[in-house]
N, C-alpha and C. Protein backbone atom coordinates (compact mmCIF):
# COMPACT_ATOMS: atom_id res chain seq x y z
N UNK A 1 35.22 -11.50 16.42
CA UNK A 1 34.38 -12.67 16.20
C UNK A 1 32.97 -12.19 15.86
N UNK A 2 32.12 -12.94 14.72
CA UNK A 2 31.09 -12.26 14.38
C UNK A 2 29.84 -13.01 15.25
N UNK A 3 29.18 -11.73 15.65
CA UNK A 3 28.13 -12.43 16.42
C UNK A 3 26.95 -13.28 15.30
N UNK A 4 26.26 -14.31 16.17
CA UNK A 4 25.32 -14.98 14.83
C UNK A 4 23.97 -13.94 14.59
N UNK A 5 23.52 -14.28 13.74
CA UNK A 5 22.46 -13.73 13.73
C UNK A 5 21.34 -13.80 14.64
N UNK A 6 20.16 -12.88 15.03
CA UNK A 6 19.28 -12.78 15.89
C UNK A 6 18.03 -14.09 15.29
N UNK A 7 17.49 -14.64 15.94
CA UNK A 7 16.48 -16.00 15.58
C UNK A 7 14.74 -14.97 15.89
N UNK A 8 14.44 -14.86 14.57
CA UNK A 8 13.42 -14.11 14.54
C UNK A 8 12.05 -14.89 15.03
N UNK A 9 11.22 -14.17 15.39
CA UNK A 9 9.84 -15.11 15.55
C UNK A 9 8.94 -15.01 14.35
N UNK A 10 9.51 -14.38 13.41
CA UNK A 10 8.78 -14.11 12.23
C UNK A 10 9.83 -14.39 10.93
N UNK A 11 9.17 -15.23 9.58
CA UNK A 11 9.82 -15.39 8.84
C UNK A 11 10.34 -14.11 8.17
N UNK A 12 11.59 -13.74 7.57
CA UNK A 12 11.62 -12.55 7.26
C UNK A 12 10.75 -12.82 5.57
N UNK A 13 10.05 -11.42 4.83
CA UNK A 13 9.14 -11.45 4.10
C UNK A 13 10.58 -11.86 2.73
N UNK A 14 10.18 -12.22 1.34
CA UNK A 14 10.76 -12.60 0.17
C UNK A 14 11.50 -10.97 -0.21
N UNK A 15 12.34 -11.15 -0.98
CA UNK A 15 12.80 -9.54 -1.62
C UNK A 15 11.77 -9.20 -2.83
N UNK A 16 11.32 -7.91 -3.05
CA UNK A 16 10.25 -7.72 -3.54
C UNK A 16 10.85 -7.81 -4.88
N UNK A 17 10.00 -7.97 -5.87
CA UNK A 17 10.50 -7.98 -7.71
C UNK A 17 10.98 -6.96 -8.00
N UNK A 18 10.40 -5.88 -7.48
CA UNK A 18 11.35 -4.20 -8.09
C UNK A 18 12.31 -4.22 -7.86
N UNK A 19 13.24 -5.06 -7.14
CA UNK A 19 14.51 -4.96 -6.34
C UNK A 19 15.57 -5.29 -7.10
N UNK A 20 14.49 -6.11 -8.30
CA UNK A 20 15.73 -6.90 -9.17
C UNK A 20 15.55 -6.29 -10.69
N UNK A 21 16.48 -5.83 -11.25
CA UNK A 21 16.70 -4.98 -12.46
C UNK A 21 16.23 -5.70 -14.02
N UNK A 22 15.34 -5.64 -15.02
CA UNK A 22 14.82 -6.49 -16.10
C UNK A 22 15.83 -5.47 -17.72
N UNK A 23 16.22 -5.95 -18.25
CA UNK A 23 16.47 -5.10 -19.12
C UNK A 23 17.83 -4.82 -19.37
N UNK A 24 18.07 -4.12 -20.55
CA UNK A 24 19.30 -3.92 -20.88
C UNK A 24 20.32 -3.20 -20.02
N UNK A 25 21.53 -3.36 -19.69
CA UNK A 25 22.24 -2.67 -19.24
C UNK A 25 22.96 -1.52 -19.28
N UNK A 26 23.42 -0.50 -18.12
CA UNK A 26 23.54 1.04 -19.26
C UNK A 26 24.82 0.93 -19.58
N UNK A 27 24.88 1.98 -20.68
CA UNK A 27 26.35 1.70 -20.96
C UNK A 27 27.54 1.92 -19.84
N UNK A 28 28.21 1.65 -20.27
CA UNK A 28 29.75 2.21 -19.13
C UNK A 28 30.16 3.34 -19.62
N UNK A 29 30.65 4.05 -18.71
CA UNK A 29 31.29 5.65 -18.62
C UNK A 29 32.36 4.94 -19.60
N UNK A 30 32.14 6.42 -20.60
CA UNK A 30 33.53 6.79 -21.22
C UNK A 30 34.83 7.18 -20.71
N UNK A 31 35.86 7.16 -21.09
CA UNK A 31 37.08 7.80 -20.02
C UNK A 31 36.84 9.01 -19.80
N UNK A 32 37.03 10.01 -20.76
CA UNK A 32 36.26 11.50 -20.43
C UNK A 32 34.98 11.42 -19.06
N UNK A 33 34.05 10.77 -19.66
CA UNK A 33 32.84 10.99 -17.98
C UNK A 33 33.72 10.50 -17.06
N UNK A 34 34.58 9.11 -17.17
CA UNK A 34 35.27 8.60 -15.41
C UNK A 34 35.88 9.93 -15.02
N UNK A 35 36.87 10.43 -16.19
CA UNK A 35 37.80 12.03 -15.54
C UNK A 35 37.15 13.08 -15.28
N UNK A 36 35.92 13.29 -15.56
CA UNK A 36 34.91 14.33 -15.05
C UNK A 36 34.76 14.16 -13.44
N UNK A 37 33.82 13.32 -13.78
CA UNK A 37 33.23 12.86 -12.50
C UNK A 37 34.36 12.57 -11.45
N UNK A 38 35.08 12.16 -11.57
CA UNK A 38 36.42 12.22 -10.83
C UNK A 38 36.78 13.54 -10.39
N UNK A 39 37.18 14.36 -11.13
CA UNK A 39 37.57 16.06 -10.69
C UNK A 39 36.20 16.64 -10.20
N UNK A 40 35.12 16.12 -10.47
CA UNK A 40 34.46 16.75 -9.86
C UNK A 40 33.93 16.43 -8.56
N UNK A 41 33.91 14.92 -8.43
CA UNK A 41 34.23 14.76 -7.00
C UNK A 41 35.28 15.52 -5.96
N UNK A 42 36.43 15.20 -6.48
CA UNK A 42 37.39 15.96 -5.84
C UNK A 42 37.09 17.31 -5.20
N UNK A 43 36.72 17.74 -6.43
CA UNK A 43 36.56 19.64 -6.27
C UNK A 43 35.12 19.52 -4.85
N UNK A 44 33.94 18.58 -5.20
CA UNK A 44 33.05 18.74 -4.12
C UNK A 44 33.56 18.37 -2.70
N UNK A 45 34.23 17.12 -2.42
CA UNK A 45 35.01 17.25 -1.62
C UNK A 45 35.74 17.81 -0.64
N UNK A 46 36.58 19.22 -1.41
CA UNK A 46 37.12 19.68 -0.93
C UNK A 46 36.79 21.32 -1.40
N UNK A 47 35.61 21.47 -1.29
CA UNK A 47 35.05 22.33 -1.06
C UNK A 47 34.32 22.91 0.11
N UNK A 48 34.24 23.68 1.04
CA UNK A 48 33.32 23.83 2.04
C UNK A 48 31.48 24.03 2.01
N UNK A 49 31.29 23.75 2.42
CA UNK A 49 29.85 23.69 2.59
C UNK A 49 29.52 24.98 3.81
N UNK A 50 28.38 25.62 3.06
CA UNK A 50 28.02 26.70 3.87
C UNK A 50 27.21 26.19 4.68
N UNK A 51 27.51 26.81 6.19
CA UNK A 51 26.62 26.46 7.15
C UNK A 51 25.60 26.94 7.20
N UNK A 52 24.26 26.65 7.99
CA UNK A 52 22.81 27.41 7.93
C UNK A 52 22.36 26.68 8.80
N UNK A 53 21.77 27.50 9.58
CA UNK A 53 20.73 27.40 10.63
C UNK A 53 19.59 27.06 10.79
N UNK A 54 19.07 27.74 9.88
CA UNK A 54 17.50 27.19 9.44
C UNK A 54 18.01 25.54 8.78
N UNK A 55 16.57 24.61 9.12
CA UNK A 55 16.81 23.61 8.00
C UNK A 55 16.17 23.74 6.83
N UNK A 56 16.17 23.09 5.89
CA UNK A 56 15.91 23.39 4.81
C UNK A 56 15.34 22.24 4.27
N UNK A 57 13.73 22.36 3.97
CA UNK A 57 12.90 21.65 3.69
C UNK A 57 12.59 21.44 2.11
């Protein structure tokens, strides 16, 4: 069951204008980029990640 929402004491502020996109749209992936990007997800995936100690700023 979803709880309701919390009743704020403050109005929440408007969504700012940058938020909303003006302009042409980009194109759509070719099939070639979807099958790229696809195997190459995969491959990152299931690749290991080297561990390190230090963080890295």
């Amino acid at each position: 069951m979803p709880t309701p929402a919390p009743h704020l004491a403050y109005p929440e502020p408007p969504a700012s204008p940058l938020w909303h996109r003006t302009g042409p749209r980009p194109r759509p992936l070719t099939p070639e980029q979807q099958r790229r990007n696809r195997e190459r997800l995969l491959s990152a995936q299931h690749t290991p990640r080297p561990r390190t100690k230090e963080t890295t700023r």
